[in-house]
Protein backbone atom coordinates (compact mmCIF):
# COMPACT_ATOMS: atom_id res chain seq x y z
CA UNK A 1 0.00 0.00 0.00
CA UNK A 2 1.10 3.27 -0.93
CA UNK A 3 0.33 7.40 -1.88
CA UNK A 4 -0.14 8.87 -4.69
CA UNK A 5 1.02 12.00 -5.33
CA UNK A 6 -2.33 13.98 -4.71
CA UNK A 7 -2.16 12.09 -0.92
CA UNK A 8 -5.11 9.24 -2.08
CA UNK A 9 -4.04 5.70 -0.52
CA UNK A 10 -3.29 3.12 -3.64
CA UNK A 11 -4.08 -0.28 -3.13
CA UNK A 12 -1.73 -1.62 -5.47
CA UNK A 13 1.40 -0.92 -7.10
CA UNK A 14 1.16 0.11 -10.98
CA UNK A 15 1.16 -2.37 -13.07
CA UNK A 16 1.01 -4.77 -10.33
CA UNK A 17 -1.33 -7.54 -9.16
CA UNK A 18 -3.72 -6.89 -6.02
CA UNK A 19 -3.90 -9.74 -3.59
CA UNK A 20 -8.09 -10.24 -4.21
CA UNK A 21 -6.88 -11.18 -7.56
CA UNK A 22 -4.04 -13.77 -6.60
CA UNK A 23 -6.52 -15.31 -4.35
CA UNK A 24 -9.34 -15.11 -6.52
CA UNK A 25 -7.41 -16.86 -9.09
CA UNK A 26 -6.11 -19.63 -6.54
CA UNK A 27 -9.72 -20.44 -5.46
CA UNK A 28 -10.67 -20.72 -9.67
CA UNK A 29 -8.06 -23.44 -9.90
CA UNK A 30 -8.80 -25.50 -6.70
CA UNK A 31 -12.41 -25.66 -8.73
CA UNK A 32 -11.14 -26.25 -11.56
CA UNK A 33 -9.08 -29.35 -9.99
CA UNK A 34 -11.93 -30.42 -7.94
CA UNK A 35 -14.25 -31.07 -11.33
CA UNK A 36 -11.06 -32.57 -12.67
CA UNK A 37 -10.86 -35.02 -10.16
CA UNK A 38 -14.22 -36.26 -9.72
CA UNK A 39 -14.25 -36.68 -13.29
CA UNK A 40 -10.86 -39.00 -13.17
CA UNK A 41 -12.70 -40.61 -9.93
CA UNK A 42 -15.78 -41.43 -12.40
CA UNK A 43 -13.74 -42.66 -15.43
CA UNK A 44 -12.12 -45.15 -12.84
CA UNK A 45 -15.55 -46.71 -11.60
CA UNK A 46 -16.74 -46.91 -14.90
CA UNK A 47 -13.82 -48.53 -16.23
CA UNK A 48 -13.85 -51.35 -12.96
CA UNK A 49 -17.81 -51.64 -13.52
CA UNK A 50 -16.93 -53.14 -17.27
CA UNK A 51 -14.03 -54.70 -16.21
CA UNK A 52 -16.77 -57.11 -13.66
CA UNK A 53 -19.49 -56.99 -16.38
CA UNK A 54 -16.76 -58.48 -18.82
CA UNK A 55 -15.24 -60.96 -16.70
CA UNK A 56 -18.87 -62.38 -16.04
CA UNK A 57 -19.58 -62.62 -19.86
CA UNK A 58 -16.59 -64.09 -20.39
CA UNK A 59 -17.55 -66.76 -17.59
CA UNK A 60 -20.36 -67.17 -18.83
CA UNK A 61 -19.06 -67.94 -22.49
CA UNK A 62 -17.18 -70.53 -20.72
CA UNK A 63 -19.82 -72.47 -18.92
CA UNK A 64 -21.63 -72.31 -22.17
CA UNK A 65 -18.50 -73.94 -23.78
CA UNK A 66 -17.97 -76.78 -20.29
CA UNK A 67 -21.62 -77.38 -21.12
CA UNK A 68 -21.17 -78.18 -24.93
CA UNK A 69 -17.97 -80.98 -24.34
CA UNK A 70 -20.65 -82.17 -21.40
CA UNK A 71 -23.53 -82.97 -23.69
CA UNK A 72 -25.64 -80.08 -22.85
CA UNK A 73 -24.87 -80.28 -18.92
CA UNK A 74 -23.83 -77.57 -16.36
CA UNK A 75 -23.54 -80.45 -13.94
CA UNK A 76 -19.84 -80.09 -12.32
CA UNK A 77 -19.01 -76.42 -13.51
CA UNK A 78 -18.65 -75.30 -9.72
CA UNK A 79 -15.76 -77.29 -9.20
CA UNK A 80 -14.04 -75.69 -11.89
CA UNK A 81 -13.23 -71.76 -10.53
CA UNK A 82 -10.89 -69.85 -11.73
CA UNK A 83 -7.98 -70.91 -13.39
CA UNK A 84 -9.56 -74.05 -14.29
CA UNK A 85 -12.14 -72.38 -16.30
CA UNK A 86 -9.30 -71.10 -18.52
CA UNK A 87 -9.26 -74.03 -20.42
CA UNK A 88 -12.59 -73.44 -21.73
CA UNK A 89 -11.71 -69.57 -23.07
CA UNK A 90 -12.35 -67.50 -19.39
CA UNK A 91 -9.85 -64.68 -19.37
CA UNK A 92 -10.11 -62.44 -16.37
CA UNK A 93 -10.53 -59.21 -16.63
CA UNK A 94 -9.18 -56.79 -13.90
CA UNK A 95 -8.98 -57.25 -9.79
CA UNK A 96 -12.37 -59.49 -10.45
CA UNK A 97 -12.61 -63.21 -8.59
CA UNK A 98 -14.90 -65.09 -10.06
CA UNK A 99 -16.90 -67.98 -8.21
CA UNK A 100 -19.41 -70.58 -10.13
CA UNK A 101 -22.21 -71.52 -7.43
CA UNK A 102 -25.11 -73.73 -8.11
CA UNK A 103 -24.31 -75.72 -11.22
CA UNK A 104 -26.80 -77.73 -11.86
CA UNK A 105 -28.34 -79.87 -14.88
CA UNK A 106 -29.76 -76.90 -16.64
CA UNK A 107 -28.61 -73.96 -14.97
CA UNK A 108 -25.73 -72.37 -12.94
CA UNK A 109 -25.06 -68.96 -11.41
CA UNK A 110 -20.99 -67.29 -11.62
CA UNK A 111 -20.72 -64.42 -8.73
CA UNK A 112 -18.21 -61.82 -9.72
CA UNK A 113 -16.46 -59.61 -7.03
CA UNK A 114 -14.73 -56.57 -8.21
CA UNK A 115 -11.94 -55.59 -5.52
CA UNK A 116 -11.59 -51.61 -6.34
CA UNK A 117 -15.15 -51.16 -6.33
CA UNK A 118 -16.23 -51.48 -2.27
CA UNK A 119 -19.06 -49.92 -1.34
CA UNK A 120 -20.45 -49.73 -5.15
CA UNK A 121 -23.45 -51.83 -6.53
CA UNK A 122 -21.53 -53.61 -9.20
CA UNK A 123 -18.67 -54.85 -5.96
CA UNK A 124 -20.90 -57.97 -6.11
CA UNK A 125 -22.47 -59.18 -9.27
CA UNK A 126 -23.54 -62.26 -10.61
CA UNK A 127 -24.75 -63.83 -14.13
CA UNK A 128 -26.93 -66.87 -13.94
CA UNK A 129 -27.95 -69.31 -16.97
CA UNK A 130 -31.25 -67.31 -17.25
CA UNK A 131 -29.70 -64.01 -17.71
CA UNK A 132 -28.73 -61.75 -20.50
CA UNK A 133 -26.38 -60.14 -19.12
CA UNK A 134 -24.53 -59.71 -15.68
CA UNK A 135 -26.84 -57.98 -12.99
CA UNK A 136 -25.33 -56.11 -9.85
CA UNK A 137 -27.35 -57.77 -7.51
CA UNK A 138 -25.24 -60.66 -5.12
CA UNK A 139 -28.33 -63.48 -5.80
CA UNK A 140 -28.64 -65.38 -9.12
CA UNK A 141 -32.52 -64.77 -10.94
């Protein structure tokens, strides 16, 4: 802070920047990095939501293909989890475990659990024999 010649107070120096402005702009780019961030926050869940939705399709292709070498059967499929559904095309996809429950005659149910997705609706998902597609619901329809 200083005088001008005709005794008036300035507030800032010429040509220079007043603090308002400095803090104004500070407070613009903690916004700006906020949106930013909740945006890269989003992209993430999306990205672990497709990486559960794919693993179950891809389990699902596989029961499909157990059930084709065992004459139209699901019958045994939940004692093969994992790795040992590998050799029948599952590729995982992601932190996702995959679990077969239920395998019966006709139908089974695969539960997938997505590990960087707690506390979200797709954590626990599952894709049963009657299904279209994976649902995020933890019971089989």
């Amino acid at each position: 802070m200083g005088y001008s010649s005709d005794g008036r107070v300035r507030l800032r120096a010429e040509g220079g920047v007043a603090v308002i402005e400095v803090i104004g702009l500070f407070f613009l780019t903690a916004i700006i990095a906020a949106a930013a961030l909740y945006g890269l926050k989003a992209h993430a869940r999306n990205e672990a939501r497709a990486q559960i939705r794919a693993s179950l399709s891809r389990a699902a292709l596989a029961a499909e293909r157990y059930a084709a070498d065992q004459e139209g059967s699901y019958s045994g499929l939940d004692s093969l989890q994992g790795d040992a559904l590998e050799s029948f095309g599952y590729r995982q996809v992601g932190p996702v475990s995959i679990d077969v429950e239920d395998a019966r005659e006709e139908s089974y149910c695969i539960r997938g659990e997505h590990s960087d997705l707690t506390g979200d609706k797709w954590a626990l998902a599952t894709f049963s024999s009657s299904a279209d597609a994976p649902s995020a619901s933890d019971e089989c329809r």
